[in-house]
Protein backbone atom coordinates (compact mmCIF):
# COMPACT_ATOMS: atom_id res chain seq x y z
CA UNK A 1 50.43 -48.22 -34.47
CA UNK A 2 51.11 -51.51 -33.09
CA UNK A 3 51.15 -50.54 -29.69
CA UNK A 4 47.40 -49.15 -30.39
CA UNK A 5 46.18 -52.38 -31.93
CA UNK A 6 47.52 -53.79 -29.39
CA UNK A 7 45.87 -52.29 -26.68
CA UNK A 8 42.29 -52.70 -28.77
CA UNK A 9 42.71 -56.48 -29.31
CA UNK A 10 43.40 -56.84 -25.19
CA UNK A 11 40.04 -54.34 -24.71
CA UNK A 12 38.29 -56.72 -26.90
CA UNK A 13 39.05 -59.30 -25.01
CA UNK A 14 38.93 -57.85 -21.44
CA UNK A 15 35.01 -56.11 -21.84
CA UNK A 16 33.98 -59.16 -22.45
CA UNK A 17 35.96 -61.42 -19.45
CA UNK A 18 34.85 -58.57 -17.72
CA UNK A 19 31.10 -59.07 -18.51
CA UNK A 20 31.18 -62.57 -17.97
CA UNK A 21 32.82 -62.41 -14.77
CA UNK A 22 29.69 -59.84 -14.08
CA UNK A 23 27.09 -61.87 -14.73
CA UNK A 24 28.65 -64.83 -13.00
CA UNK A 25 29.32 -62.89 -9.64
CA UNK A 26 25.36 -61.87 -10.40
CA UNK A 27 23.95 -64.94 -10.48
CA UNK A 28 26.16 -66.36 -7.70
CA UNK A 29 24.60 -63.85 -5.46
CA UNK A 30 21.36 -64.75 -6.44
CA UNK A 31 22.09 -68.44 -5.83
CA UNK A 32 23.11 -67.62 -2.83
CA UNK A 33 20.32 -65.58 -1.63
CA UNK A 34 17.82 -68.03 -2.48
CA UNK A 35 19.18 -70.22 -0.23
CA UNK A 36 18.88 -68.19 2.95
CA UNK A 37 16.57 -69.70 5.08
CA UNK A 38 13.66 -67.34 5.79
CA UNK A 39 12.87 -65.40 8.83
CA UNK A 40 10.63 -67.81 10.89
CA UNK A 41 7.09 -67.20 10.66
CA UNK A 42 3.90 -68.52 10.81
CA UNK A 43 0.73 -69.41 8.47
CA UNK A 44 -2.44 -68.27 10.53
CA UNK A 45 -5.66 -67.01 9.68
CA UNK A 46 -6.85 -66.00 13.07
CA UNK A 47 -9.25 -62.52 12.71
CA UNK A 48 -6.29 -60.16 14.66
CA UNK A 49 -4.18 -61.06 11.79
CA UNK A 50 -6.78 -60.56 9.25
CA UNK A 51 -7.53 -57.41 10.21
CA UNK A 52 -4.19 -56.26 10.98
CA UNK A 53 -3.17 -56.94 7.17
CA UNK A 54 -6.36 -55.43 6.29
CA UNK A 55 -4.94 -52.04 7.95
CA UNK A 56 -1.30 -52.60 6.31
CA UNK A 57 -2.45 -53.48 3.28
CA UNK A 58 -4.09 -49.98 2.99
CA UNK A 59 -1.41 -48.48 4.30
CA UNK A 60 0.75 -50.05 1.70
CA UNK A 61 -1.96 -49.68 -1.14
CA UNK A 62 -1.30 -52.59 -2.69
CA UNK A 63 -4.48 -52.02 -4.41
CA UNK A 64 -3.38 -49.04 -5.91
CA UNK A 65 -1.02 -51.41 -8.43
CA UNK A 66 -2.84 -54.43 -8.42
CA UNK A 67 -6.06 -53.22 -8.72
CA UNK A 68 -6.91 -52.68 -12.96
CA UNK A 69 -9.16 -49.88 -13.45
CA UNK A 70 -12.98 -51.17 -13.47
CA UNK A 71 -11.72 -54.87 -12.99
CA UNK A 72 -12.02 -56.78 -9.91
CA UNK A 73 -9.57 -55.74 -7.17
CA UNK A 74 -6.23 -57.07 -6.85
CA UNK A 75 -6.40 -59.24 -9.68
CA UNK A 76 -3.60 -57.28 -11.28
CA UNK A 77 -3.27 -56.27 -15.08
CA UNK A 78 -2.40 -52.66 -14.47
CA UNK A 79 -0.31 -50.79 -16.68
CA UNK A 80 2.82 -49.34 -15.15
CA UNK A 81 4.71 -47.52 -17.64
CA UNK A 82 8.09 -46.87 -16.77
CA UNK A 83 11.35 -45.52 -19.17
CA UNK A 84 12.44 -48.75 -19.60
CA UNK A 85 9.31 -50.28 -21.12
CA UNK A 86 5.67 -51.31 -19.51
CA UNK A 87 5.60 -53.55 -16.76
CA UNK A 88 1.95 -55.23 -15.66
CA UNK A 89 0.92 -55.94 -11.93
CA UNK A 90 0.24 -59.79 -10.88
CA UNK A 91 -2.93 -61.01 -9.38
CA UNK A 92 -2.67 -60.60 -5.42
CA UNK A 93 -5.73 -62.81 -5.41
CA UNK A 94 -5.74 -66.40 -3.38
CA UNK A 95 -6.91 -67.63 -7.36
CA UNK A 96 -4.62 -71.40 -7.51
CA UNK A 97 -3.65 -70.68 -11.06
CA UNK A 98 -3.32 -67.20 -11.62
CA UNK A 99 -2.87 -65.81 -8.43
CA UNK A 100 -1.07 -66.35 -5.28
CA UNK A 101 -3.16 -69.48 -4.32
CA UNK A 102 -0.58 -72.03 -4.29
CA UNK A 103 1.95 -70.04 -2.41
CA UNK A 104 3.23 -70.04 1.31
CA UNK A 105 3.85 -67.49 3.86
CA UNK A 106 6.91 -68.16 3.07
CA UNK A 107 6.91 -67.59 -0.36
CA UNK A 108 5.17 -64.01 0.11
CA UNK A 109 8.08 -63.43 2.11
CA UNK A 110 10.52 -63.63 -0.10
CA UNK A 111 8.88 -61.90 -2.83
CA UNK A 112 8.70 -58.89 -0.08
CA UNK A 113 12.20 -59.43 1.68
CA UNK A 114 14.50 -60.43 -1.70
CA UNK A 115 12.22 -59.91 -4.82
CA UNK A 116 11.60 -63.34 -5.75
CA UNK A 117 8.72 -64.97 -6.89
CA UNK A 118 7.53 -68.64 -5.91
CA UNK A 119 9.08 -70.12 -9.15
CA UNK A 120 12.39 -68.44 -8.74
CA UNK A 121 12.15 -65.90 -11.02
CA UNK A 122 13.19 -62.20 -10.43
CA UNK A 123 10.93 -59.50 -9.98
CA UNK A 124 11.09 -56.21 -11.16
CA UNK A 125 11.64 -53.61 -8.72
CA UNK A 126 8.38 -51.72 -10.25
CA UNK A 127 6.89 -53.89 -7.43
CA UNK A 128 8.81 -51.62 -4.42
CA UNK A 129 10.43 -54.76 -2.40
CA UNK A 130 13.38 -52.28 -2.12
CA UNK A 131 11.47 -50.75 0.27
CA UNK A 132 9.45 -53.71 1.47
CA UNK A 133 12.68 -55.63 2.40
CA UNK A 134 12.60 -53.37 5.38
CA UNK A 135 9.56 -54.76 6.35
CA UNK A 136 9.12 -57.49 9.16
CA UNK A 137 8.02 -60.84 9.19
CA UNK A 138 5.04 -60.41 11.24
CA UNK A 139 3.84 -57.53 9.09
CA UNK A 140 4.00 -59.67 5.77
CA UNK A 141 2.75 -62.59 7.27
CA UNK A 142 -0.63 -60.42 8.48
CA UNK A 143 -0.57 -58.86 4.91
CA UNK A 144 -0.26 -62.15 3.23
CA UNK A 145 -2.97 -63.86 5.40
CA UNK A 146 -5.24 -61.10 4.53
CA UNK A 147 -4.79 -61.53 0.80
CA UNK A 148 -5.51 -65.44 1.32
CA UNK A 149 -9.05 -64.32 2.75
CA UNK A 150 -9.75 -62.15 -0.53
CA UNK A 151 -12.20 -63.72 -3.49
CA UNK A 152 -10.46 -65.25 -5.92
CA UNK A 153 -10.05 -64.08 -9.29
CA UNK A 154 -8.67 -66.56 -12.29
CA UNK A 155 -7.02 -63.42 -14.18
CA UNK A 156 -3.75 -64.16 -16.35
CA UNK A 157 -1.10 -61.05 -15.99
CA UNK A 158 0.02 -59.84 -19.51
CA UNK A 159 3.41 -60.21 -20.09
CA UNK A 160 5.72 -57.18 -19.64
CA UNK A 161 6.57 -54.92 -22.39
CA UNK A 162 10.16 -54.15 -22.19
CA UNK A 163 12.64 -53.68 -24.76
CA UNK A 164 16.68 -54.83 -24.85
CA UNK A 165 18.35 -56.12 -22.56
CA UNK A 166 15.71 -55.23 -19.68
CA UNK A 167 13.75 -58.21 -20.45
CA UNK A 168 16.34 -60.48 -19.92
CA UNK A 169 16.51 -61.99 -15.88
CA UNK A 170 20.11 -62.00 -16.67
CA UNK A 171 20.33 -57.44 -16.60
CA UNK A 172 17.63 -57.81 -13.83
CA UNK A 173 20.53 -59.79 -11.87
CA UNK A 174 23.16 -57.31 -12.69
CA UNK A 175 21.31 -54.63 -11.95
CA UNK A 176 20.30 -55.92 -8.23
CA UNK A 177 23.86 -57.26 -7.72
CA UNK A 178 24.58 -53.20 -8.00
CA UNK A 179 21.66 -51.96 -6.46
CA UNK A 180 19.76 -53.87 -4.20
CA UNK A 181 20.46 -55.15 -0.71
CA UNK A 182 17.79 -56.79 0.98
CA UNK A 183 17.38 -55.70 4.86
CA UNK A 184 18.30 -56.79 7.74
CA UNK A 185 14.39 -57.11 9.30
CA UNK A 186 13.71 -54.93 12.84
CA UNK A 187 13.44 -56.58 15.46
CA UNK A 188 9.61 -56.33 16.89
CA UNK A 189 11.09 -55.02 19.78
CA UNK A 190 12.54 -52.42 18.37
CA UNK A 191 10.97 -48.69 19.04
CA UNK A 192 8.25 -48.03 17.14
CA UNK A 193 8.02 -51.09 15.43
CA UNK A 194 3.88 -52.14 17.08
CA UNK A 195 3.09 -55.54 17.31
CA UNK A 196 -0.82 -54.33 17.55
CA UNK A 197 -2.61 -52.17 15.22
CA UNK A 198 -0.51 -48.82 15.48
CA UNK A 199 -0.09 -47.83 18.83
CA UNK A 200 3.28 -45.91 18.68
CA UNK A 201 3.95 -43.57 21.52
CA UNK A 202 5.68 -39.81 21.30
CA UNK A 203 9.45 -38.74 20.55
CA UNK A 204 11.50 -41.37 19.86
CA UNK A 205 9.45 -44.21 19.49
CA UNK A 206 6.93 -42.16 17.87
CA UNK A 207 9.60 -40.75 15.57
CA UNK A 208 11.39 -44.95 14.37
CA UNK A 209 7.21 -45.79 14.09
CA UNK A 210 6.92 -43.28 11.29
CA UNK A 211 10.32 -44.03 9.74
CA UNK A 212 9.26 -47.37 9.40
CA UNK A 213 5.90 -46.88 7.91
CA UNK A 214 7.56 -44.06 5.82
CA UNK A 215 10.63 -46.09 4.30
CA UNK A 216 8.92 -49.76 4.38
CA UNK A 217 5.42 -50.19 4.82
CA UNK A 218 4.67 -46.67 2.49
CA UNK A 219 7.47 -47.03 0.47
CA UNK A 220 7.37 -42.85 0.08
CA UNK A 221 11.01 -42.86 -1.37
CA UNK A 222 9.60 -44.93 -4.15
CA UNK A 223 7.93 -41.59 -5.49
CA UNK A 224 9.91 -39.15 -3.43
CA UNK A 225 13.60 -40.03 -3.91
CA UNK A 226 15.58 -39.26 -6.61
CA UNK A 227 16.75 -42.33 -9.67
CA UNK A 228 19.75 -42.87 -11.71
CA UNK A 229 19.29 -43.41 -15.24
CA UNK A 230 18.70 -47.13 -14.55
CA UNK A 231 16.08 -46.69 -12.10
CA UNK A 232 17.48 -47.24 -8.90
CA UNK A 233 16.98 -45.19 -5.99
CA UNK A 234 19.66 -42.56 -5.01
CA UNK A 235 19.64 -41.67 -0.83
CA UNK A 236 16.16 -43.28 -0.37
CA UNK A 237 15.89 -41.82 3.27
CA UNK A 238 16.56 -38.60 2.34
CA UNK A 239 13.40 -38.18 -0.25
CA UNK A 240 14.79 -35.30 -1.67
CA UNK A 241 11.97 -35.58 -4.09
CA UNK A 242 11.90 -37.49 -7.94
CA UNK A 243 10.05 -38.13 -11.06
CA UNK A 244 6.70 -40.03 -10.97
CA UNK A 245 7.17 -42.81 -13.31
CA UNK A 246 6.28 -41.49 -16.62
CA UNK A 247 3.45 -39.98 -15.68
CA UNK A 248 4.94 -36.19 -16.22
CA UNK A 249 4.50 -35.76 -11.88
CA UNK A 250 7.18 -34.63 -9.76
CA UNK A 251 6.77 -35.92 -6.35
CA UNK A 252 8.52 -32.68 -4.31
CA UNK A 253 11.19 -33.09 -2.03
CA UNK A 254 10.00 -34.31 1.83
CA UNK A 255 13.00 -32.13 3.05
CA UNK A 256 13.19 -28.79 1.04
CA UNK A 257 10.34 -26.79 3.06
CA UNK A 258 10.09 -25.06 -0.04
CA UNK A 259 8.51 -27.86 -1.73
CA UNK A 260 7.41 -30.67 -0.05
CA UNK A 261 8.86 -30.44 3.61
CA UNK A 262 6.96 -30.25 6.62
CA UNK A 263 9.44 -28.94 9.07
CA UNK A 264 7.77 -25.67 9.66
CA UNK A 265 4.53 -27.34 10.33
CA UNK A 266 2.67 -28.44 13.28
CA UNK A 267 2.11 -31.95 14.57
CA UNK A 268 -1.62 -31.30 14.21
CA UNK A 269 -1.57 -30.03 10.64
CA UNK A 270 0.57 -32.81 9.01
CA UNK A 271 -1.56 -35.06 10.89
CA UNK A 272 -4.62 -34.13 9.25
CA UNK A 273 -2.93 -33.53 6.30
CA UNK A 274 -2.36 -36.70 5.92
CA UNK A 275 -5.65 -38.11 6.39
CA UNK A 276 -7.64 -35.15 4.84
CA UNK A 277 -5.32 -34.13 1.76
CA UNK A 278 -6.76 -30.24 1.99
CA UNK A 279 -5.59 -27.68 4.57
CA UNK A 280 -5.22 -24.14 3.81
CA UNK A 281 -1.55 -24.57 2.98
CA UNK A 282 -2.80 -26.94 -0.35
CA UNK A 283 -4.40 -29.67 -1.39
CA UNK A 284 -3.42 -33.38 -2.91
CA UNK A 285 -3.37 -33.40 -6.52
CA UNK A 286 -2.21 -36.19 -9.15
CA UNK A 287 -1.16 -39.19 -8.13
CA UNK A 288 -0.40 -38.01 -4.52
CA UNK A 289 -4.46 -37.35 -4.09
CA UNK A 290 -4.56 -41.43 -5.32
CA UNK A 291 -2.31 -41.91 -2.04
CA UNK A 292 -4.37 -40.65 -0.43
CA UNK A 293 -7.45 -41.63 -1.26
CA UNK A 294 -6.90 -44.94 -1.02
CA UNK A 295 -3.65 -45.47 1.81
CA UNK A 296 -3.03 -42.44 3.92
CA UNK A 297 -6.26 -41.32 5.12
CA UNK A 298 -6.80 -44.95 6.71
CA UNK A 299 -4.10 -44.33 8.77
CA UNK A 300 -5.03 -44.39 12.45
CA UNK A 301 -4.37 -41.20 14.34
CA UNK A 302 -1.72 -42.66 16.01
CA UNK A 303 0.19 -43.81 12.74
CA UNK A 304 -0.36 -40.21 11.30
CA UNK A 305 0.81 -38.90 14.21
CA UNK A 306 4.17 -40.86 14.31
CA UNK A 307 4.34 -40.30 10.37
CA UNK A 308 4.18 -36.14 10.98
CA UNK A 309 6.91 -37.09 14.05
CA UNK A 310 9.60 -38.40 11.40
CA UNK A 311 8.59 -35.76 8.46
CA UNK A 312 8.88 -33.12 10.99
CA UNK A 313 11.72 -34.71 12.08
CA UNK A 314 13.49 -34.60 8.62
CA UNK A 315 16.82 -32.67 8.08
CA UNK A 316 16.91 -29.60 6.21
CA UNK A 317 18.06 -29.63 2.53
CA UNK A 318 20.07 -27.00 1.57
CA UNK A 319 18.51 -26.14 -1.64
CA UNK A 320 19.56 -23.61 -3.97
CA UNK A 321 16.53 -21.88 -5.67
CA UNK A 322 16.40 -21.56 -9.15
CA UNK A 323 17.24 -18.09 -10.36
CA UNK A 324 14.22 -15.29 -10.88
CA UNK A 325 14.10 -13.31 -13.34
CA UNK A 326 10.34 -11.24 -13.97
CA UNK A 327 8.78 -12.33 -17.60
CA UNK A 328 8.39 -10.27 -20.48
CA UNK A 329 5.70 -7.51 -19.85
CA UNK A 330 3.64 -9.38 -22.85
CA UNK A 331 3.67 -12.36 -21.09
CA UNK A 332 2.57 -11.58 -18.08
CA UNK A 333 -0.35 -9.51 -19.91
CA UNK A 334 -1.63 -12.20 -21.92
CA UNK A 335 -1.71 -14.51 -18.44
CA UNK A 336 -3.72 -11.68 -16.40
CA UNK A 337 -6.27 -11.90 -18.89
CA UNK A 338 -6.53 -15.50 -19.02
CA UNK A 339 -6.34 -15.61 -15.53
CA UNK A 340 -8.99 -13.41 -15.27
CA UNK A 341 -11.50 -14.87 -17.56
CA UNK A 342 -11.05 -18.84 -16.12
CA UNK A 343 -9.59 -18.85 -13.07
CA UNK A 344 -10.10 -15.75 -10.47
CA UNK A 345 -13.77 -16.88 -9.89
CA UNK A 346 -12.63 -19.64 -8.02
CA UNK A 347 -9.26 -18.61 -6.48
CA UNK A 348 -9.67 -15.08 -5.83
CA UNK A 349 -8.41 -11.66 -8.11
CA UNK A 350 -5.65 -12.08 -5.40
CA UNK A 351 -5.05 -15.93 -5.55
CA UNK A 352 -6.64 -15.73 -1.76
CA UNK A 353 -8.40 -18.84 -2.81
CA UNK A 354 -12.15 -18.93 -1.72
CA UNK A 355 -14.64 -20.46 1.04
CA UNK A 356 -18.25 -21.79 0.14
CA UNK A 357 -20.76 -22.18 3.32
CA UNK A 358 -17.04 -21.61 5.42
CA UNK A 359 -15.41 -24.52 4.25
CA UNK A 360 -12.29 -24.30 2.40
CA UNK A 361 -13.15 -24.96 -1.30
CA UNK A 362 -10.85 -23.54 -3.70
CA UNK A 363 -6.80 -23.04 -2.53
CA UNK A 364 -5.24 -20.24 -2.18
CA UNK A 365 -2.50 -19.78 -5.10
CA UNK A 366 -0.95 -16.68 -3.09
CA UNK A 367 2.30 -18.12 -1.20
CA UNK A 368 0.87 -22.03 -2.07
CA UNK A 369 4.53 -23.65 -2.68
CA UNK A 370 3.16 -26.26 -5.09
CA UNK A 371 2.58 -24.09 -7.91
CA UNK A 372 6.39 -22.19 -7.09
CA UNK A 373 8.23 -25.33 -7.35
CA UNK A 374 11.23 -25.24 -9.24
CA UNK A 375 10.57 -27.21 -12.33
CA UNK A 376 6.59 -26.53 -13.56
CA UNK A 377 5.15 -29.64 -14.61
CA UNK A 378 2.69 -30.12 -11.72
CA UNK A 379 1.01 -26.69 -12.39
CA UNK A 380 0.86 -27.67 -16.03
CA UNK A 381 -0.39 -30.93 -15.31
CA UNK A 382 -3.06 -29.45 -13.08
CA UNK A 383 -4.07 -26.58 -15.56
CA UNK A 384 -4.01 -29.26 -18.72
CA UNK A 385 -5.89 -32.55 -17.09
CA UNK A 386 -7.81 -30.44 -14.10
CA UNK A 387 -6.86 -30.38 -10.85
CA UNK A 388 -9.49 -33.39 -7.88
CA UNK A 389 -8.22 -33.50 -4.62
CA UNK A 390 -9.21 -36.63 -2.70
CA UNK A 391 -12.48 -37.51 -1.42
CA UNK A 392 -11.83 -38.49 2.06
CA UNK A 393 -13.45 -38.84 5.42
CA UNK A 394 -12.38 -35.31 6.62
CA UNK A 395 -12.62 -33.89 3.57
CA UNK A 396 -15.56 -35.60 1.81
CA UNK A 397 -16.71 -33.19 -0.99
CA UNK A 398 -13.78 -31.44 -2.39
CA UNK A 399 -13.94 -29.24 -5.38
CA UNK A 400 -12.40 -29.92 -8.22
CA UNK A 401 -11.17 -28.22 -11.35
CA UNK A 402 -12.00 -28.54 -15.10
CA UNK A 403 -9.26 -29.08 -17.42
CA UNK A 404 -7.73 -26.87 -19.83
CA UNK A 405 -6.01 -28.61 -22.69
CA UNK A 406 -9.12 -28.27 -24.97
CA UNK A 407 -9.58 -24.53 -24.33
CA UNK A 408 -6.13 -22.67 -23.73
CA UNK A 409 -3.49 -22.41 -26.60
CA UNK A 410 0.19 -23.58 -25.48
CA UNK A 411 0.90 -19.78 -25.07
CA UNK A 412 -2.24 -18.99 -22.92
CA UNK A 413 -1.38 -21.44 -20.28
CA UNK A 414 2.47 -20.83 -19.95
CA UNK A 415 1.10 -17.52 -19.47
CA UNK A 416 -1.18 -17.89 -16.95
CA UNK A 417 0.99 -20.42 -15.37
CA UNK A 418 3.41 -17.72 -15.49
CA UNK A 419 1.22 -14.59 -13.80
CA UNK A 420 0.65 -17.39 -11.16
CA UNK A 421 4.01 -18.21 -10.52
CA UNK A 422 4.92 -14.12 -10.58
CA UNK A 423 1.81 -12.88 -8.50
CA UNK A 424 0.77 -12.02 -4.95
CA UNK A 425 4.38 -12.37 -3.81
CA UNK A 426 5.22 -15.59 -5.53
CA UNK A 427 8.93 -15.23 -7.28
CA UNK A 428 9.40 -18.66 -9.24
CA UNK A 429 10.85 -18.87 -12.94
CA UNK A 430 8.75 -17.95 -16.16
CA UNK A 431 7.05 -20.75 -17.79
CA UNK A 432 7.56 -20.93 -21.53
CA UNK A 433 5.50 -22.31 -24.21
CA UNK A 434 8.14 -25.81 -25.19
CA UNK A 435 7.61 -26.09 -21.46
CA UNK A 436 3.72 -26.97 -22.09
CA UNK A 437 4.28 -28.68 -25.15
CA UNK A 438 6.84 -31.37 -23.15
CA UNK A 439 3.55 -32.64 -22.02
CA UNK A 440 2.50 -34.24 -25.05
């Protein structure tokens, strides 16, 4: 007995030694990183710069997060709901009080390289400098002289919304003294790393230019890597796929070809993939078609090009699929009806999808890998909230589809979600009615 208390008085003291000495070796670090003299750069406005930030600023969408829905772009304010609490997005605007009028080139830099705003504080990695901190200089410097050329906006950012101890600057330094390195910057000399607009040549070079804009300009593993439970990233290069925020999304594995991957593509098709979102193997949906929208089909060809180079490029993952097994005869009767009353008009008694005026309208949902995935939440998504793939310059009129929520029972679309997933060839688990309600 004594021997126990014994042993519980010296845990009692060690955990919390052991916590101090923690937070002390946290904030040490942080000391010392903000005392690393920055990567030399240079403030300039001159129009090449402009308009090269212009083009990486789209290919980054910062807009995307800074810009709130019907307010005034990049004057932050959006939402971001994550599991840890809601986070808001700051004004990107050149606004002296608000915004990021006051700061330097230098200051951006940071804030891009080592998460840090102007005034010191920490930054939550909702804002993706994890991946940014593999940008270069140059790059952020044209970004950041692009956002000084922007209209201001005098917009305050709410204050964040997170619960114990995330709120705290102190966990924010633990948590980065475990999880976050920032990067070494590439060299601008290195392959595929363009000094102009995008002008990255084929194989190699071609290949490191779309690594690059993949891992830090895109920040793709920020979606399409896998998390721990406190939200760091786990093998960011191999974007092995992961949750979408709390948005109920899955953003598929980049190197299972039975989800996301690309390998058994052509150049050409991921290509235009990229900048249409529609081919005949599927179409953007969710928050991917937001990508694209508003990033990836401004890509120059050149950049898409070098970004299908890397994808391509992308080792195989060995997954193991998840075991089929056929669904109750019931089931599967009460989807074929549904499936015939709301959805074959559009994608075929078949699932051979459908053509209007020879253009591809509807997709096909025979052999269409999205809606086989493993885990079913983007086929639910689609079939609750409807189903818009991006309006883009290849693609400019796609056809959407209406949602279901309102009209199918909980058993009517794990049903048809199920004939879908069981039809035409397509061998993917049953869906099951607690599966539909996790959406609420």
């Amino acid at each position: 007995m004594r021997t126990f208390l014994r042993g519980l008085i010296g845990l009692s003291i060690a955990l919390p030694v052991m916590a101090l000495l923690l937070i002390a070796g946290a904030w040490a670090r942080e000391l010392w990183l903000a005392g690393r003299p920055a990567v030399s750069g240079a403030e300039d406005t001159n129009p090449a710069l402009v308009a090269r930030g212009a083009y990486l600023a789209r290919v980054a969408n910062c807009a995307g997060c800074h810009s709130p829905r019907g307010g005034a772009p990049l004057a932050g304010g959006l939402p971001l709901g994550t599991p840890f609490g809601t986070l808001f997005s700051s004004n990107l605007t050149p606004d002296p009080e608000t915004g990021l009028g006051r700061w330097s080139a230098d200051d951006f830099w940071r804030a891009m390289h080592h998460g840090r705003s102007r005034d010191g504080r920490l930054l939550y990695p909702a804002f993706p400098y994890t991946s940014y901190t593999a940008m270069t200089r140059e790059d952020a410097d044209a970004i950041f002289a692009w956002l000084r050329q922007q209209p201001a906006v005098r917009q305050t950012t709410p204050a964040h919304q997170l619960g114990w101890p995330y709120r705290w600057q102190t966990a924010l330094a633990v948590w980065r003294l475990m999880y976050f390195t920032p990067g070494d910057a590439p060299s601008q000399d290195e392959p595929g790393i363009d000094r102009g607009s995008s002008r990255g040549e084929g194989g190699q070079a071609a290949s490191a230019r779309g690594r690059y804009l993949v891992q830090a300009v895109g920040h793709c593993a920020e979606c399409h890597a896998p998390r721990n439970r406190l939200g760091a990233l786990r093998d960011a290069t191999g974007l092995r796929g992961g949750w979408v925020g709390v948005q109920g999304w899955t953003a598929p594995s980049l190197a299972d070809p039975r989800a996301a991957g690309v390998q058994d593509w052509s150049e050409d098709e991921v290509t235009h993939w990229l900048r249409a979102g529609w081919s005949p193997r599927g179409a953007a949906l969710g928050p991917m078609a937001d990508v694209v929208a508003e990033s990836l089909q401004h890509l120059s060809e050149a950049d898409a090009r070098a970004i299908a180079v890397y994808l391509r490029g992308l080792p195989r993952e060995a997954a193991t699929p998840a075991e089929f097994k056929p669904a109750p005869p019931a089931q599967l009767d009460l989807g074929r009806q549904v499936y015939a009353k709301h959805c074959a008009d559009c994608h075929g008694d078949r699932g051979q999808g459908r053509r209007i005026d020879g253009q591809p309208a509807y997709p096909p949902l025979a052999g269409n890998r999205a809606v086989t995935l493993d885990a079913p939440q983007n086929l639910l998504q689609t079939l609750a909230d409807g189903g818009y793939a991006p309006a883009t310059l290849a693609h400019p009129r796609p056809y959407g589809m209406p949602p279901w929520r309102q009209v199918l029972s909980e058993e009517e679309m794990a049903a048809v979600a199920t004939v879908i997933r069981q039809s035409w060839g397509n061998q993917a688990p049953a869906v099951t009615t607690q599966d539909v309600l996790r959406l609420k």
